[in-house]
C-alpha atoms as a PDB file:
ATOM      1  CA  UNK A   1       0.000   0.000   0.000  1.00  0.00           C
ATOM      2  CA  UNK A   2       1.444   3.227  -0.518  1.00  0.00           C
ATOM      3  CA  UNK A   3       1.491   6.387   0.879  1.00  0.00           C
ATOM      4  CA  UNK A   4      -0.032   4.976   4.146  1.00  0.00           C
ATOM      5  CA  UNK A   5       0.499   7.131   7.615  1.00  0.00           C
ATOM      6  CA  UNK A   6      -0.233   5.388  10.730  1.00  0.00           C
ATOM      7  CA  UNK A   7      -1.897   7.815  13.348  1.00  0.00           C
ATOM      8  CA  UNK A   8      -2.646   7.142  16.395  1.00  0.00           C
ATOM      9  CA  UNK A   9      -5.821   8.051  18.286  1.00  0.00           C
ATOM     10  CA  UNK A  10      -6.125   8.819  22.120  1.00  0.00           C
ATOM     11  CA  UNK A  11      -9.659   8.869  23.801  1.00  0.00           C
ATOM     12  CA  UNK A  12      -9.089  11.403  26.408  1.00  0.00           C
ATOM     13  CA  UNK A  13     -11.677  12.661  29.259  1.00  0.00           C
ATOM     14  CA  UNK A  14      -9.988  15.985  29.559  1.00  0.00           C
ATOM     15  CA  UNK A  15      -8.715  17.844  26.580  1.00  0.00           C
ATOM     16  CA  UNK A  16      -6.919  20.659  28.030  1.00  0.00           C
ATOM     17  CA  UNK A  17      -5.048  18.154  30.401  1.00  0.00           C
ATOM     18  CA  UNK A  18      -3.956  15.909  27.698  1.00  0.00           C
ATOM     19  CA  UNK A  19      -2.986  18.744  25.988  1.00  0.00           C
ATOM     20  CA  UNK A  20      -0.717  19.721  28.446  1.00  0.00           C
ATOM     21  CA  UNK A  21       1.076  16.327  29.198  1.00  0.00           C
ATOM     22  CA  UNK A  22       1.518  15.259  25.851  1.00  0.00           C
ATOM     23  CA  UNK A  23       3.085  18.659  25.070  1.00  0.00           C
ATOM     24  CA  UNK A  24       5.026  19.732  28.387  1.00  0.00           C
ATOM     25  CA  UNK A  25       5.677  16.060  29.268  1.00  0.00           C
ATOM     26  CA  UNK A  26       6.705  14.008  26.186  1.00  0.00           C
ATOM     27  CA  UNK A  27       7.402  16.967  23.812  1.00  0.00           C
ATOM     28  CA  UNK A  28       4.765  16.736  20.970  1.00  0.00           C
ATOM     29  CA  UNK A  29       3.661  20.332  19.608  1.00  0.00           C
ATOM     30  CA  UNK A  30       0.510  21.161  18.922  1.00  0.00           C
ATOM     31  CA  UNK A  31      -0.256  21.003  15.125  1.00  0.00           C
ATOM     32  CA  UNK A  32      -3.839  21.632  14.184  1.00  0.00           C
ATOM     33  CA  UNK A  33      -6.812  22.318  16.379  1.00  0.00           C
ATOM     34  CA  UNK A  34      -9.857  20.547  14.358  1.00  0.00           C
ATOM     35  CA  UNK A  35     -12.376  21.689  16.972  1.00  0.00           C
ATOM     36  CA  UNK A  36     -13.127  22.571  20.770  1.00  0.00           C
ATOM     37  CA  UNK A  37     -12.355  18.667  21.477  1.00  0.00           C
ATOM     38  CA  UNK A  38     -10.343  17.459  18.950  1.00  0.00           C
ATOM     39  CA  UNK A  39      -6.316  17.875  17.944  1.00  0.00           C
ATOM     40  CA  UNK A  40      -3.398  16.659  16.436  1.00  0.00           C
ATOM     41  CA  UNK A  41      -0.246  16.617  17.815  1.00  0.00           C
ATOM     42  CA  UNK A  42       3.512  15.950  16.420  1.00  0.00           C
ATOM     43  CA  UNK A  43       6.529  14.707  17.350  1.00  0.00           C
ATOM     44  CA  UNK A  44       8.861  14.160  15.133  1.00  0.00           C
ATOM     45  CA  UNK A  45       7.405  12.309  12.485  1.00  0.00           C
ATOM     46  CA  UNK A  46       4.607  10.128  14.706  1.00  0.00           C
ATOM     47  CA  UNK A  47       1.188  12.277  14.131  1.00  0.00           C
ATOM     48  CA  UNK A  48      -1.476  11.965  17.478  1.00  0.00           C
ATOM     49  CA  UNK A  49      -5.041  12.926  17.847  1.00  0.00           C
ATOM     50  CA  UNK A  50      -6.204  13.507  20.870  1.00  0.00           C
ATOM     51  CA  UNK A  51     -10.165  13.910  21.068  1.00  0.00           C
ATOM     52  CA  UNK A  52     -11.803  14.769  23.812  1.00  0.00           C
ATOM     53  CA  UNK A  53     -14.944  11.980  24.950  1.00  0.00           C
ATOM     54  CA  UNK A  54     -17.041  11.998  27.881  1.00  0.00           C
ATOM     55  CA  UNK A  55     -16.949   8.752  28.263  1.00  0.00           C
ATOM     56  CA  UNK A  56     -12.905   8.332  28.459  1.00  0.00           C
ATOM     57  CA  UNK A  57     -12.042   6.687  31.302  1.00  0.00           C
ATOM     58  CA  UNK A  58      -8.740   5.077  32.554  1.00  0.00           C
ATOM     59  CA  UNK A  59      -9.444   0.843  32.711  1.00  0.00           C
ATOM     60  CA  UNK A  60      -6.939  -1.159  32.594  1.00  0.00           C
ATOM     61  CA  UNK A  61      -8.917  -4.030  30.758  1.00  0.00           C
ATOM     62  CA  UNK A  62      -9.350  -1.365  28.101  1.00  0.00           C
ATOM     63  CA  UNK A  63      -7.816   0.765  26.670  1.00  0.00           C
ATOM     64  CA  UNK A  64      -8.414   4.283  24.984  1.00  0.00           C
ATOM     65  CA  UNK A  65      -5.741   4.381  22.126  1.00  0.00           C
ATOM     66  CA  UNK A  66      -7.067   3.656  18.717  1.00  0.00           C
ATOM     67  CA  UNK A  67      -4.739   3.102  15.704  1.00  0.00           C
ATOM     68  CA  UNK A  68      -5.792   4.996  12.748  1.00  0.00           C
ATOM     69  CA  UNK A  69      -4.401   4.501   9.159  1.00  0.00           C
ATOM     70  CA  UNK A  70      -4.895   7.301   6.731  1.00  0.00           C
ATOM     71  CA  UNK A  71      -6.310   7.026   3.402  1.00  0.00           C
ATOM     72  CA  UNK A  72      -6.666   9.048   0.463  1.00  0.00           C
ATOM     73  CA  UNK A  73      -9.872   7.170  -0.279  1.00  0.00           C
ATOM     74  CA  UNK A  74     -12.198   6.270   2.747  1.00  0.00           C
ATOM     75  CA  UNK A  75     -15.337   4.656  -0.266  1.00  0.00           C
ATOM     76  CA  UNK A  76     -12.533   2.243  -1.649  1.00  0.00           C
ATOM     77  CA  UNK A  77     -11.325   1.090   1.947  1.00  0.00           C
ATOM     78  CA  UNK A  78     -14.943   0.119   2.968  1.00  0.00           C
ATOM     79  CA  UNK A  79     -15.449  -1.912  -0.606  1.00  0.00           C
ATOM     80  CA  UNK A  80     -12.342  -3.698  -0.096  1.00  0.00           C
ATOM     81  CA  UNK A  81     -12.823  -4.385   4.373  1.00  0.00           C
ATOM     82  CA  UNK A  82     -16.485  -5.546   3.401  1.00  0.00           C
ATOM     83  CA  UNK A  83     -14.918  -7.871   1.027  1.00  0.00           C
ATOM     84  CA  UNK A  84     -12.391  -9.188   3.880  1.00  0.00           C
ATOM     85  CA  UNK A  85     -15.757  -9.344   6.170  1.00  0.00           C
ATOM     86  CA  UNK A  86     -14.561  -7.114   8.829  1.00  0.00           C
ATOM     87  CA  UNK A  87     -16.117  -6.904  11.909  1.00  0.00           C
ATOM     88  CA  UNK A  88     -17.428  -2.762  11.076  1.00  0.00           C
ATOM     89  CA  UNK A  89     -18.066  -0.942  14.241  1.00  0.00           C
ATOM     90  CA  UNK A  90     -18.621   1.939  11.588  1.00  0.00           C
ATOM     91  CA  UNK A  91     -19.111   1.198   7.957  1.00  0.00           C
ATOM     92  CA  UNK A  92     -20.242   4.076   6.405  1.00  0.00           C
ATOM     93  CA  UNK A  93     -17.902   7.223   6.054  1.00  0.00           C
ATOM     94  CA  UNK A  94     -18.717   9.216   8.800  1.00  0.00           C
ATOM     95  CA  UNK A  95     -17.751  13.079   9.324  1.00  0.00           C
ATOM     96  CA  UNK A  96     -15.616  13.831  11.786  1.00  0.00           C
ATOM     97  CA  UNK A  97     -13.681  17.211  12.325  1.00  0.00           C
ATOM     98  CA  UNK A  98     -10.608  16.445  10.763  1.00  0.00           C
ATOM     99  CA  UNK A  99     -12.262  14.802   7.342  1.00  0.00           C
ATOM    100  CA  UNK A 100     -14.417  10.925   7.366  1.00  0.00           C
ATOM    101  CA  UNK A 101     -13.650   7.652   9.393  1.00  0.00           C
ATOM    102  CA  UNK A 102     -15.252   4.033   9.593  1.00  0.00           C
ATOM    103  CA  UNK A 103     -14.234   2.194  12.679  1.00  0.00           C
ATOM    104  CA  UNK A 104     -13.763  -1.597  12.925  1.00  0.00           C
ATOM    105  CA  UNK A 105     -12.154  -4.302  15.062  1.00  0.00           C
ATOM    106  CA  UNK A 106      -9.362  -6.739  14.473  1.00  0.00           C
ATOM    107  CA  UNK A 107      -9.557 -10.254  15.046  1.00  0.00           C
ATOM    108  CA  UNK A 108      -8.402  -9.963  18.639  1.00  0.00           C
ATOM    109  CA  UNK A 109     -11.264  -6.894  19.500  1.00  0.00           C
ATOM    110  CA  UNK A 110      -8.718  -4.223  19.123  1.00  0.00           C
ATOM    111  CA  UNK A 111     -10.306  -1.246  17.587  1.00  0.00           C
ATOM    112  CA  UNK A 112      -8.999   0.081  14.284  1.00  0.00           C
ATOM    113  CA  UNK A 113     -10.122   3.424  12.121  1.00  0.00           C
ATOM    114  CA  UNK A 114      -9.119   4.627   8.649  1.00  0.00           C
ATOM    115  CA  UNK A 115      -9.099   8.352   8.344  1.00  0.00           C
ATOM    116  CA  UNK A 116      -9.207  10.006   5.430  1.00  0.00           C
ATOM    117  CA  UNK A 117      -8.151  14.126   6.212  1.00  0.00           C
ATOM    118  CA  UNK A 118      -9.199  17.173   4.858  1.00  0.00           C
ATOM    119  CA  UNK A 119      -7.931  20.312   3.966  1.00  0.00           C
ATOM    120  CA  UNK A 120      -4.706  19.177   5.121  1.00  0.00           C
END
């Protein structure tokens, strides 16, 4: 596959917080601000979203970190997952700040998105 980016995800009850670890702690900068609870971050060359859910919650049977694979088309990666009969959490392209995502799980239950971005 080419010109595939791995990005990775982070459920996070508290924005501003996250924010400020992530930044001040482990030295990622802030790169875009998609809206009031959503970001990416940098560092180096690993690209982070943190998004801000109500539900976010520290378990240690789960966890809140989502890997996300960017795509430049989000309509061909649901043809060819449906064809692989992937267990869809989401399966339609679905708006979200940065651009569209569908959401699905591995064989193991780990949760996986593809991302297609926007006005990058």
């Amino acid at each position: 596959m080419k010109n595939q980016v791995c990005v990775i995800s982070i459920y996070v009850p508290n924005l501003i917080k996250a924010i400020d670890f992530y930044t001040n702690t482990l030295g990622f900068e802030l790169n875009k601000q998609y809206g009031p609870k959503i970001v990416s971050l940098v560092h180096e060359e690993l690209p982070l979203v943190l998004e801000e859910k109500n539900n976010a919650t520290y378990n240690q049977d789960i966890s809140g970190v989502v890997l996300g694979l960017r795509t430049e088309d989000i309509y061909e990666k649901v043809k060819f997952l449906k064809e692989k009969e992937v267990n869809f959490i989401i399966d339609e392209p679905t708006n979200c700040p940065p651009g569209k995502y569908i959401s699905f799980r591995d064989p193991f239950g780990n949760i996986l998105e593809y991302l297609q971005f926007e006005n990058l």
